[in-house]
PDB file of N, CA and C in Angstrom:
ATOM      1  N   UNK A   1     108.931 124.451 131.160  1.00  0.00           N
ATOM      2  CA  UNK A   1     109.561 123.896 129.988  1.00  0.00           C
ATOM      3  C   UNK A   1     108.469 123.445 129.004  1.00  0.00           C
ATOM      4  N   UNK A   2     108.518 123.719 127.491  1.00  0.00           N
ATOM      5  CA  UNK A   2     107.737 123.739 126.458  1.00  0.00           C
ATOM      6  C   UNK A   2     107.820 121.834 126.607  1.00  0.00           C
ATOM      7  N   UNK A   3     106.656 121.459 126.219  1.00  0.00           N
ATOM      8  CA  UNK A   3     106.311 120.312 125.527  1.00  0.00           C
ATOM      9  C   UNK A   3     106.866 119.840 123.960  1.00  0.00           C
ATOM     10  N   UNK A   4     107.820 118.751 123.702  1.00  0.00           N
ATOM     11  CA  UNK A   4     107.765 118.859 121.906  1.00  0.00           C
ATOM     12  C   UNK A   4     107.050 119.399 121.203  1.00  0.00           C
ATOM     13  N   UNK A   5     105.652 118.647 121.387  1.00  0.00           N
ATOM     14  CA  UNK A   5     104.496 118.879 120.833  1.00  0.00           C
ATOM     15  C   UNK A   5     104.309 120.134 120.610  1.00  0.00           C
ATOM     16  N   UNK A   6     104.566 121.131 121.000  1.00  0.00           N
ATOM     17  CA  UNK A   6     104.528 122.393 121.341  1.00  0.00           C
ATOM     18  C   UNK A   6     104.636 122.962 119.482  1.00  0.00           C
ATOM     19  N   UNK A   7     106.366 122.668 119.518  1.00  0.00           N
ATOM     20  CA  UNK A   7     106.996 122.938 118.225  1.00  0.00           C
ATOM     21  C   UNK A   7     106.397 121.865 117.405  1.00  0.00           C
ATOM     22  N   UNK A   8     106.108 120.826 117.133  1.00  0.00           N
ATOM     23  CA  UNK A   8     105.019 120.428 115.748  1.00  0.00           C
ATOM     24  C   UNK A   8     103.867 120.915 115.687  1.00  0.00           C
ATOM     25  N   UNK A   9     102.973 121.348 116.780  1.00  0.00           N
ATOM     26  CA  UNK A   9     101.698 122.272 117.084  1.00  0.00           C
ATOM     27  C   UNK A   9     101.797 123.670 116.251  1.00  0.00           C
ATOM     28  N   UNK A  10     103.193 123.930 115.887  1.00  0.00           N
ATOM     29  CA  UNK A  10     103.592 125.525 115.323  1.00  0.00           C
ATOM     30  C   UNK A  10     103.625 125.210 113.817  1.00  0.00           C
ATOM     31  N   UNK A  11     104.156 123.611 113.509  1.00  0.00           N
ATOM     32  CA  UNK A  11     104.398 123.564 112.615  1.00  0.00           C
ATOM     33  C   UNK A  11     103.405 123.239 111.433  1.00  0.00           C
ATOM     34  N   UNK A  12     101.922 123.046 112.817  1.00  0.00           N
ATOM     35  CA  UNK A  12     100.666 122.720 112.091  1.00  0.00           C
ATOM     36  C   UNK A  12     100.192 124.112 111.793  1.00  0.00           C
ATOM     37  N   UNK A  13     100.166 125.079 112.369  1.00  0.00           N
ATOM     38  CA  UNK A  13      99.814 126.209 112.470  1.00  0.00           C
ATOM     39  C   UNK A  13     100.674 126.599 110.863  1.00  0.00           C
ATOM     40  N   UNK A  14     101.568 126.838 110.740  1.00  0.00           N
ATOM     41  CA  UNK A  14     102.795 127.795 109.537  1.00  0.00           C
ATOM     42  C   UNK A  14     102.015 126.413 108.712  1.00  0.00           C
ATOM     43  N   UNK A  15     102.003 125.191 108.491  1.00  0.00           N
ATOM     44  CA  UNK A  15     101.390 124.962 106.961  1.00  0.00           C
ATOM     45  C   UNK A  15      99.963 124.547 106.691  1.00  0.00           C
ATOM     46  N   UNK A  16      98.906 125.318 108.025  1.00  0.00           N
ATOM     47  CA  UNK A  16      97.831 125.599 107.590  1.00  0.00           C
ATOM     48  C   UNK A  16      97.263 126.950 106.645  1.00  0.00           C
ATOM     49  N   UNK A  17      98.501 127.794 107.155  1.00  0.00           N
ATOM     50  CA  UNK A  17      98.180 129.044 106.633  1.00  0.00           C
ATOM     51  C   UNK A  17      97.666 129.314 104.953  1.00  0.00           C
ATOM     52  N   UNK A  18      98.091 128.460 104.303  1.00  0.00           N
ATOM     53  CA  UNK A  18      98.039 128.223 102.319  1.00  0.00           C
ATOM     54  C   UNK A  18      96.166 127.745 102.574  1.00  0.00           C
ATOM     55  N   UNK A  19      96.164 127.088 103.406  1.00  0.00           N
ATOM     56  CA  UNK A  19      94.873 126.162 103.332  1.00  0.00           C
ATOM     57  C   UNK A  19      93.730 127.124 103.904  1.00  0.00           C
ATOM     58  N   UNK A  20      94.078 127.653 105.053  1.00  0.00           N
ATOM     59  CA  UNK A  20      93.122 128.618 105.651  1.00  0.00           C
ATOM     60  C   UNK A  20      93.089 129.833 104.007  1.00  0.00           C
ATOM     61  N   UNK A  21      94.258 130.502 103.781  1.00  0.00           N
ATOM     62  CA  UNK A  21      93.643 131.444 102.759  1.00  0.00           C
ATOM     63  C   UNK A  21      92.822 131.051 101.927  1.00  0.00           C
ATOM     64  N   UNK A  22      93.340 129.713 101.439  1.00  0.00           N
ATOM     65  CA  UNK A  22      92.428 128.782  99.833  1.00  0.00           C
ATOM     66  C   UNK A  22      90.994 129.106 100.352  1.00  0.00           C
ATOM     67  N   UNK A  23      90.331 128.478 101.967  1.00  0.00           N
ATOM     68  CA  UNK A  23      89.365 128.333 102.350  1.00  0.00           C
ATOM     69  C   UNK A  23      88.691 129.579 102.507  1.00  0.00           C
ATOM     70  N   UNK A  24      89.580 130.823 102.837  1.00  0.00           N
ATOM     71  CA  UNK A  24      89.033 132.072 102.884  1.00  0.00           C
ATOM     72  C   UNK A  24      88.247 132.601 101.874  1.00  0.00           C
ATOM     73  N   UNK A  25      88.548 132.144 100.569  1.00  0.00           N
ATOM     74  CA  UNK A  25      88.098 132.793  99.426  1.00  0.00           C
ATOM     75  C   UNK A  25      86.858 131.999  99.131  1.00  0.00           C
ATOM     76  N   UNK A  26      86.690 130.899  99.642  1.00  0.00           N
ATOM     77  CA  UNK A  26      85.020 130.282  99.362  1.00  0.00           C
ATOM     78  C   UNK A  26      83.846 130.782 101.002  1.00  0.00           C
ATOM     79  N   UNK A  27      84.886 130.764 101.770  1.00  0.00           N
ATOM     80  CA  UNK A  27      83.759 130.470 103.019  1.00  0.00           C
ATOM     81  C   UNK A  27      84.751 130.951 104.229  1.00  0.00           C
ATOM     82  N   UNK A  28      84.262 132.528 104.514  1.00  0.00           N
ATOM     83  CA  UNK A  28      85.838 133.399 105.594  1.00  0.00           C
ATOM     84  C   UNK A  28      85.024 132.496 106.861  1.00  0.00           C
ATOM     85  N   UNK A  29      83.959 132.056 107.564  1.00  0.00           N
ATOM     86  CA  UNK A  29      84.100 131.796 108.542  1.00  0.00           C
ATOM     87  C   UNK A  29      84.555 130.206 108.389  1.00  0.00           C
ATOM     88  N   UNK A  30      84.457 129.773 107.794  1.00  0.00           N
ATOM     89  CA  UNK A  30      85.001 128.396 107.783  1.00  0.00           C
ATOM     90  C   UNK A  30      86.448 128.472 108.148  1.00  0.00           C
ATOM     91  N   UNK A  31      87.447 129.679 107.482  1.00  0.00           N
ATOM     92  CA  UNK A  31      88.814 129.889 107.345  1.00  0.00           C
ATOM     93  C   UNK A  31      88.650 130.332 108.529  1.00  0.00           C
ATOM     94  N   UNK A  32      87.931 131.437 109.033  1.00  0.00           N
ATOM     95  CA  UNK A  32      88.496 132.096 110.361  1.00  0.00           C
ATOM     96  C   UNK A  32      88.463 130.810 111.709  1.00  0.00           C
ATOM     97  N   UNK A  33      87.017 129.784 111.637  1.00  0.00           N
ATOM     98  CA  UNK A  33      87.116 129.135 112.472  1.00  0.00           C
ATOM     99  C   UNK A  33      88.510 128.327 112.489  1.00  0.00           C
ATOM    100  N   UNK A  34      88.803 127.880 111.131  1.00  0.00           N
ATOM    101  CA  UNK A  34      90.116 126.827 111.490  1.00  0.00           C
ATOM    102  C   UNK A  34      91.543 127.628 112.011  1.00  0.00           C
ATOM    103  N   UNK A  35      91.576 129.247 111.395  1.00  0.00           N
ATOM    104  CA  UNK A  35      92.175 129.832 111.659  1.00  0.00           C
ATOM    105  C   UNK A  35      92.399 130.096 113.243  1.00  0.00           C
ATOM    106  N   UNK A  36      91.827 130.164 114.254  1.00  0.00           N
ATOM    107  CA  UNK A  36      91.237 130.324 115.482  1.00  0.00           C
ATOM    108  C   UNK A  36      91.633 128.947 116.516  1.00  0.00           C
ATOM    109  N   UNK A  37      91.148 127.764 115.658  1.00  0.00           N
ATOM    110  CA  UNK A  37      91.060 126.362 116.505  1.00  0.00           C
ATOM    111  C   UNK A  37      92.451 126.119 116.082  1.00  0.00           C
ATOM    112  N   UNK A  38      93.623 126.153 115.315  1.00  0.00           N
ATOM    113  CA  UNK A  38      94.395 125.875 114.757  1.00  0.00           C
ATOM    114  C   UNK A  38      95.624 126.760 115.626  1.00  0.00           C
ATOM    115  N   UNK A  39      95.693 128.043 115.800  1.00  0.00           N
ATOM    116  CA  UNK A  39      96.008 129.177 116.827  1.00  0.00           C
ATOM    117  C   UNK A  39      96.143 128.406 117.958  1.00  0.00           C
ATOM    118  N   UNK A  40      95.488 128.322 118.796  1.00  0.00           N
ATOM    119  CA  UNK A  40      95.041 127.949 119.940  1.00  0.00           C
ATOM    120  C   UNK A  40      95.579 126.978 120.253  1.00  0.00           C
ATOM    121  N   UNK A  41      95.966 125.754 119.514  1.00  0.00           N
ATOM    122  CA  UNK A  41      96.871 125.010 119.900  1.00  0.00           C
ATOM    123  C   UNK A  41      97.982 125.090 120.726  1.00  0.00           C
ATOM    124  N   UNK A  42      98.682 125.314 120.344  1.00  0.00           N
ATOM    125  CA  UNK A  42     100.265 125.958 121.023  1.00  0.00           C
ATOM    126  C   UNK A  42      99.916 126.628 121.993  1.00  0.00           C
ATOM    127  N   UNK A  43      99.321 127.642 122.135  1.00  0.00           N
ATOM    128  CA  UNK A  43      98.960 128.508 122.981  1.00  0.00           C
ATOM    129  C   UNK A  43      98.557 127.662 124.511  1.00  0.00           C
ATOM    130  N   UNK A  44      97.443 126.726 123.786  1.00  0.00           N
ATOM    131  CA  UNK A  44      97.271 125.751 125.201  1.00  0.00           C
ATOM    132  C   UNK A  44      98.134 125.016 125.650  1.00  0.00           C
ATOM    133  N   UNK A  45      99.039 124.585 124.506  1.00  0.00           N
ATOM    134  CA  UNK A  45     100.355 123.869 125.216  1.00  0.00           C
ATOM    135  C   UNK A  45     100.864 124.343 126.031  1.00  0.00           C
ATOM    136  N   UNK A  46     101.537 126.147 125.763  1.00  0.00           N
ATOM    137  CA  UNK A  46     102.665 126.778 126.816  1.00  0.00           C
ATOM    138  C   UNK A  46     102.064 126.650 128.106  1.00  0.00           C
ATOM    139  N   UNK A  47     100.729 127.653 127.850  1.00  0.00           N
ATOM    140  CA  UNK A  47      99.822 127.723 129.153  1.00  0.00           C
ATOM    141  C   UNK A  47      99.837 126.068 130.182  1.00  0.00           C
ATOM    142  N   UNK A  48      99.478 125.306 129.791  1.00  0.00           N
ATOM    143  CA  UNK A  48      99.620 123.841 130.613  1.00  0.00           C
ATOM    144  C   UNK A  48     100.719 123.792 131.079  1.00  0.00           C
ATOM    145  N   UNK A  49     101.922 124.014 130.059  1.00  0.00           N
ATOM    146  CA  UNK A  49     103.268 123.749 130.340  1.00  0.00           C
ATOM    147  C   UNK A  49     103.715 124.165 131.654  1.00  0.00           C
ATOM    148  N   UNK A  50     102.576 125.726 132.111  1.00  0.00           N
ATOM    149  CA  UNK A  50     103.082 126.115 133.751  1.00  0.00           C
ATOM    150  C   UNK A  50     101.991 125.743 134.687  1.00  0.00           C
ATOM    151  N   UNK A  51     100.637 124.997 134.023  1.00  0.00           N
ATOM    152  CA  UNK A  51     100.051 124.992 135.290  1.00  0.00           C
ATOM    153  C   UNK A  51     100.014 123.644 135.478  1.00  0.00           C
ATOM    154  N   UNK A  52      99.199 123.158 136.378  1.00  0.00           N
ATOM    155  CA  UNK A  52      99.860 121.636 137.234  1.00  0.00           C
ATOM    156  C   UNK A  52      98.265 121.573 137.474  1.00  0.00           C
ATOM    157  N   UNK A  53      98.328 119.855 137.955  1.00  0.00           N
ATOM    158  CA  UNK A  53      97.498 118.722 138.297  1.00  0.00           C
ATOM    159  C   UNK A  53      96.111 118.973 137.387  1.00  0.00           C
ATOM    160  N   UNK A  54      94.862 119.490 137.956  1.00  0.00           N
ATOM    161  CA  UNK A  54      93.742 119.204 136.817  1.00  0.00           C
ATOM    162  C   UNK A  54      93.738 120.248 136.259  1.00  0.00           C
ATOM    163  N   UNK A  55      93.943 121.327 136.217  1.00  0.00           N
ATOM    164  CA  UNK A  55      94.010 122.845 135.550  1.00  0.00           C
ATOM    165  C   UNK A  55      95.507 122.258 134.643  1.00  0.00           C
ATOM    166  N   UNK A  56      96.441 121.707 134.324  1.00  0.00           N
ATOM    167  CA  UNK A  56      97.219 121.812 133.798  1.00  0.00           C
ATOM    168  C   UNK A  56      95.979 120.614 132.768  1.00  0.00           C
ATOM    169  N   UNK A  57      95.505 119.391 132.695  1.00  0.00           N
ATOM    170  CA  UNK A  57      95.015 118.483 132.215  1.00  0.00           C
ATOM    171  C   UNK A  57      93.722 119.208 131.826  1.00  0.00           C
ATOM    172  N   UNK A  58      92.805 120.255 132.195  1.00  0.00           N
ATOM    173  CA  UNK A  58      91.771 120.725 131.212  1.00  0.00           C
ATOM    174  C   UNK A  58      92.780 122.056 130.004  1.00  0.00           C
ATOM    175  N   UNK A  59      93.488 122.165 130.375  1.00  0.00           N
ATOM    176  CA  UNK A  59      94.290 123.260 129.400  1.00  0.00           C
ATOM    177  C   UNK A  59      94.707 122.665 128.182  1.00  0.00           C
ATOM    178  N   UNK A  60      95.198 120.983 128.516  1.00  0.00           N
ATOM    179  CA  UNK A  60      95.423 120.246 127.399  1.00  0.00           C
ATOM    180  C   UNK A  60      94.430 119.444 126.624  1.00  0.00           C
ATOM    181  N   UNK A  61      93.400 119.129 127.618  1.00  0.00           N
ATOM    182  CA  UNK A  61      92.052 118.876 127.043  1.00  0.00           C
ATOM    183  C   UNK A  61      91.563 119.670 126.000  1.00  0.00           C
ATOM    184  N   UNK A  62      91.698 120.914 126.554  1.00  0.00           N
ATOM    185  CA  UNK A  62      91.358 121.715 125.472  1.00  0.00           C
ATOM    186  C   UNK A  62      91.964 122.349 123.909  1.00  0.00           C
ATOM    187  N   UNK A  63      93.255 122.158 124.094  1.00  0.00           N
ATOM    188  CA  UNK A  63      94.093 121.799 123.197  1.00  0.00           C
ATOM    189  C   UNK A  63      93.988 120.360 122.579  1.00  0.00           C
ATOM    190  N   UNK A  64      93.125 119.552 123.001  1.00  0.00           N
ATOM    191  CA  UNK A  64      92.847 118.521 122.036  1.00  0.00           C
ATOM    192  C   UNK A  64      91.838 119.360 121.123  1.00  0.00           C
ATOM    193  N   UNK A  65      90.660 119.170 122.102  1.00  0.00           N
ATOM    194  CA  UNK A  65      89.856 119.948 121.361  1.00  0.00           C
ATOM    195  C   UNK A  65      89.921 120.911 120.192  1.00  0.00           C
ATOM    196  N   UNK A  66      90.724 122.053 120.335  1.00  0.00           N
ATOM    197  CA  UNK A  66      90.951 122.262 119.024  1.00  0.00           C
ATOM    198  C   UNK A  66      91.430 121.962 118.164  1.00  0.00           C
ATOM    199  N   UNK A  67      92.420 120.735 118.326  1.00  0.00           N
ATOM    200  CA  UNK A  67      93.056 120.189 117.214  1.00  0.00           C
ATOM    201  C   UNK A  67      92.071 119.744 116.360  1.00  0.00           C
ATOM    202  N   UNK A  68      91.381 119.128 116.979  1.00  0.00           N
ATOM    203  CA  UNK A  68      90.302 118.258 116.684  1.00  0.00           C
ATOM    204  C   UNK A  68      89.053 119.193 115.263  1.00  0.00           C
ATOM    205  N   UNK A  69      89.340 120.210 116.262  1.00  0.00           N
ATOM    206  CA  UNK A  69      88.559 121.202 115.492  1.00  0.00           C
ATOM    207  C   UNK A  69      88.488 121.486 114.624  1.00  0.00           C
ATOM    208  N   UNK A  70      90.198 122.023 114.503  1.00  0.00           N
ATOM    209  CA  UNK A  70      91.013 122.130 113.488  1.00  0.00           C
ATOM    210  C   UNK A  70      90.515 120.858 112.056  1.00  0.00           C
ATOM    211  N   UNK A  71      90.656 119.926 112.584  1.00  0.00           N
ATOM    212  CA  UNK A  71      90.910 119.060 111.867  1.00  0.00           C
ATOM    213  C   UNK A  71      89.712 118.853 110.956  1.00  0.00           C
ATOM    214  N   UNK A  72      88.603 119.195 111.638  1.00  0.00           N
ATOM    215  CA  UNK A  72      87.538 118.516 111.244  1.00  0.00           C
ATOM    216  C   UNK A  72      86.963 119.831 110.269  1.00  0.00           C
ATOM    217  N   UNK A  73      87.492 121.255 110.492  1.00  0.00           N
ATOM    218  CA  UNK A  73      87.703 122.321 109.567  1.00  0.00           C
ATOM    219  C   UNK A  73      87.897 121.991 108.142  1.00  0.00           C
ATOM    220  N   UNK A  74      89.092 121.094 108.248  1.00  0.00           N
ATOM    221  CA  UNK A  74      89.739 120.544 107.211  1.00  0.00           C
ATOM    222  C   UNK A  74      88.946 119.756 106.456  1.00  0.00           C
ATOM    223  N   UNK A  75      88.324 118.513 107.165  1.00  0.00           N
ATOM    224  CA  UNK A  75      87.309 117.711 106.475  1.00  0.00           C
ATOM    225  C   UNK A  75      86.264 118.624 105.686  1.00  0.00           C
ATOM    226  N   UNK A  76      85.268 119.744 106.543  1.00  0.00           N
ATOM    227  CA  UNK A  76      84.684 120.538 105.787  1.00  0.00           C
ATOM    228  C   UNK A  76      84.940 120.753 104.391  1.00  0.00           C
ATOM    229  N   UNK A  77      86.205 121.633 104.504  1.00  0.00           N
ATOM    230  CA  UNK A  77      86.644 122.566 103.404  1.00  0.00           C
ATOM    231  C   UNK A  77      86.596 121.016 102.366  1.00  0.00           C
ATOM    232  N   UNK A  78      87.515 119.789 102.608  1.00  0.00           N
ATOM    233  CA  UNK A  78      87.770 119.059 101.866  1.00  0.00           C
ATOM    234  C   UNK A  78      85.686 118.481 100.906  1.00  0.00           C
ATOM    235  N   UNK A  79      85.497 118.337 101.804  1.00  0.00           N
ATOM    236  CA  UNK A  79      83.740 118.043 101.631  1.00  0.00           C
ATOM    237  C   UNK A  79      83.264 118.655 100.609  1.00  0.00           C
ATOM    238  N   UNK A  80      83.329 120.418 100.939  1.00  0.00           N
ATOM    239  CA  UNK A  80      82.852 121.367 100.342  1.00  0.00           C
ATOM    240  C   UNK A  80      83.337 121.471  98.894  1.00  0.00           C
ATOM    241  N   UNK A  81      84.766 121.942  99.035  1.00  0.00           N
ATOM    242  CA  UNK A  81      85.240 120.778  97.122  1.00  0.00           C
ATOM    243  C   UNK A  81      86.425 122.679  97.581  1.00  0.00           C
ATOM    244  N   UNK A  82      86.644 123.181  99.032  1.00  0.00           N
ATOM    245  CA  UNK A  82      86.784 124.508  99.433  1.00  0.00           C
ATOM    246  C   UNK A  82      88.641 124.307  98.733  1.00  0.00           C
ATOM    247  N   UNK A  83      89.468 123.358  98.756  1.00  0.00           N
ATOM    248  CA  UNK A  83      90.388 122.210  98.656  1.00  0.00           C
ATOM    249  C   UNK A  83      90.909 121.256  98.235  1.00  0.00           C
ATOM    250  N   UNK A  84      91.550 121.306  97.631  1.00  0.00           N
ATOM    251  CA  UNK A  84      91.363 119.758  96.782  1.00  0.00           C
ATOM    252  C   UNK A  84      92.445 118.649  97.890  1.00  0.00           C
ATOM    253  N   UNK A  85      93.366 119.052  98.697  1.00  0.00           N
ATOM    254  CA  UNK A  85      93.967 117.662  99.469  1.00  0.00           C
ATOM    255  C   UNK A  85      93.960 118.974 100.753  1.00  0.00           C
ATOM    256  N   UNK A  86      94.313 118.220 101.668  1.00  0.00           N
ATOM    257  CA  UNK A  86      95.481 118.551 103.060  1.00  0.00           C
ATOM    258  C   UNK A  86      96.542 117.968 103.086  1.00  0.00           C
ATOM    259  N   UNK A  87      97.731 118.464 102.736  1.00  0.00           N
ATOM    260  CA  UNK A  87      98.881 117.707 102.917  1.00  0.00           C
ATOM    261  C   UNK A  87      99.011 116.377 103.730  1.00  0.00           C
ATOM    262  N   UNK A  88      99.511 115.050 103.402  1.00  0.00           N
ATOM    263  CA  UNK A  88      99.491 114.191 104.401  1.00  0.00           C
ATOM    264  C   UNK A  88     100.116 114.118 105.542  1.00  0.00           C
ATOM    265  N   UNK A  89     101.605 114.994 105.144  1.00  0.00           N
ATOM    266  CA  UNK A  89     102.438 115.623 106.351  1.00  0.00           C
ATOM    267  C   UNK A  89     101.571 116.283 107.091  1.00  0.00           C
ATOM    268  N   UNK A  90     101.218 117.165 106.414  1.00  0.00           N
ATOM    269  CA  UNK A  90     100.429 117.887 107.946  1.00  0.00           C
ATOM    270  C   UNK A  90      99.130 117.555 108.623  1.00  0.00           C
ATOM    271  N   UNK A  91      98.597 116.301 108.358  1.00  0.00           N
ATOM    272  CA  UNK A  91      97.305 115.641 108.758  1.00  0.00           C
ATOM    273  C   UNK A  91      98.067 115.044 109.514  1.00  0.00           C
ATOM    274  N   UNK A  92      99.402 113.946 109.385  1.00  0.00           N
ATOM    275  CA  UNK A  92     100.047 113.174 110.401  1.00  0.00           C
ATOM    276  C   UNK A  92     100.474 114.117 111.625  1.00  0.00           C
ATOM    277  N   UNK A  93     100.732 115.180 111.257  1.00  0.00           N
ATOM    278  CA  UNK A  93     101.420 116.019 112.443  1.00  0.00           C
ATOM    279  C   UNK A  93     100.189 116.403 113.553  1.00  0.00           C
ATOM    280  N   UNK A  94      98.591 116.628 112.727  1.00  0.00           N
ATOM    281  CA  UNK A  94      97.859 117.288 113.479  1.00  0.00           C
ATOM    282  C   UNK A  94      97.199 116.023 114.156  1.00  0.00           C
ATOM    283  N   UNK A  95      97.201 114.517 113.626  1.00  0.00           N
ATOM    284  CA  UNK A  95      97.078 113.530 114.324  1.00  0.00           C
ATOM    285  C   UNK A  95      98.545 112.791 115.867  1.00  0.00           C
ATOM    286  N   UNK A  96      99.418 113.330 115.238  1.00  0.00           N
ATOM    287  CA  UNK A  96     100.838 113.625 116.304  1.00  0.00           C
ATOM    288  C   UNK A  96     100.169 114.535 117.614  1.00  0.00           C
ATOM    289  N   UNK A  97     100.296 115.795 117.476  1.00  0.00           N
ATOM    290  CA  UNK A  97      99.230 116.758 118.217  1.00  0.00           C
ATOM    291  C   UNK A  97      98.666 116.319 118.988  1.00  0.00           C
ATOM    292  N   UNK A  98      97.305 115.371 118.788  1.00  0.00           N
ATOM    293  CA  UNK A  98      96.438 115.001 119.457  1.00  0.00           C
ATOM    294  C   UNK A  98      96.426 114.011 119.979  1.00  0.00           C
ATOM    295  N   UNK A  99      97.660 113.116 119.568  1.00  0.00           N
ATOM    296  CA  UNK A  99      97.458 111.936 120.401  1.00  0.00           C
ATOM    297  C   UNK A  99      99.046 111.867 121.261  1.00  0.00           C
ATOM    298  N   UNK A 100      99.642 113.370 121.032  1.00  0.00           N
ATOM    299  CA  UNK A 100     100.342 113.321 122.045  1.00  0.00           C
ATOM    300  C   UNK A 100      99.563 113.906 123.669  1.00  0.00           C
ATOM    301  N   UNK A 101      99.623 114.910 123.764  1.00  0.00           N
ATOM    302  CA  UNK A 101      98.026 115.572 124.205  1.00  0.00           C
ATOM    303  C   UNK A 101      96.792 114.370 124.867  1.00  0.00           C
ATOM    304  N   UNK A 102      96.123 113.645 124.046  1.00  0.00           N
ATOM    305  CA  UNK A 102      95.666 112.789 124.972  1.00  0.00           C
ATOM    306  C   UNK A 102      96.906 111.528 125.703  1.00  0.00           C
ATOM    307  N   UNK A 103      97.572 111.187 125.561  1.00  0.00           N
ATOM    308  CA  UNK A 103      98.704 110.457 126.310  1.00  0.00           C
ATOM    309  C   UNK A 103      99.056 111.242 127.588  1.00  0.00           C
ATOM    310  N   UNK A 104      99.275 112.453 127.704  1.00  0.00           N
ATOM    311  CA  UNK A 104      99.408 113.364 129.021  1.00  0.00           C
ATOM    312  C   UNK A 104      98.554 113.638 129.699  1.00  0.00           C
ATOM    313  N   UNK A 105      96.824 113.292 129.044  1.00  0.00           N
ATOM    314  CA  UNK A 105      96.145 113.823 130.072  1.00  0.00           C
ATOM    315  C   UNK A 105      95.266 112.488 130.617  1.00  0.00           C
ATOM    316  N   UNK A 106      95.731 111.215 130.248  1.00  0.00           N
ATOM    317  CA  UNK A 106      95.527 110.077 130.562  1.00  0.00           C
ATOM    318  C   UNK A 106      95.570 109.944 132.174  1.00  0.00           C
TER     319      UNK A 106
END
């Protein structure tokens, strides 16, 4: 059985996509990395979702991790001038993400 998190993890993914292209056009590996760490999310969710005890807890570890990644993608681009905002909705969601995620692997 999917995690919530799962489905807001998708929903970080569908309204990064505007932001990853914006970022594509100054700097493609910057876009591809967030593109990539941003992916991967969900993906580590389902995967955990079937495996159990510490292999289920490094799967979500690592799904922090890229959130994280993700996130800090974002700071870049924002730094770089790659951007002018990140939605606040979707900064709360990708902070949702990660601190649902570390709560489970507590």
């Amino acid at each position: 059985m999917l995690l919530n998190v799962y489905w807001v993890a998708l929903e970080v993914v569908r309204e990064l996509r505007p932001v990853i292209e914006q970022i594509g056009r100054h700097n493609r590996n910057l876009a591809d990395q967030l593109d990539r760490s941003s992916v991967s999310v969900p993906l580590a969710i389902a995967e955990g979702s079937s495996a159990r005890g510490k292999i289920r807890n490094a799967v979500y570890q690592r799904g922090i991790c890229e959130m994280r990644e993700a996130r800090s993608c974002c700071d870049v681009a924002l730094a770089c001038g790659y951007v002018a905002s990140i939605s606040p909705v979707t900064s709360s969601k990708i902070d949702h993400v990660i601190g649902a995620l570390v709560k489970i692997v507590r």
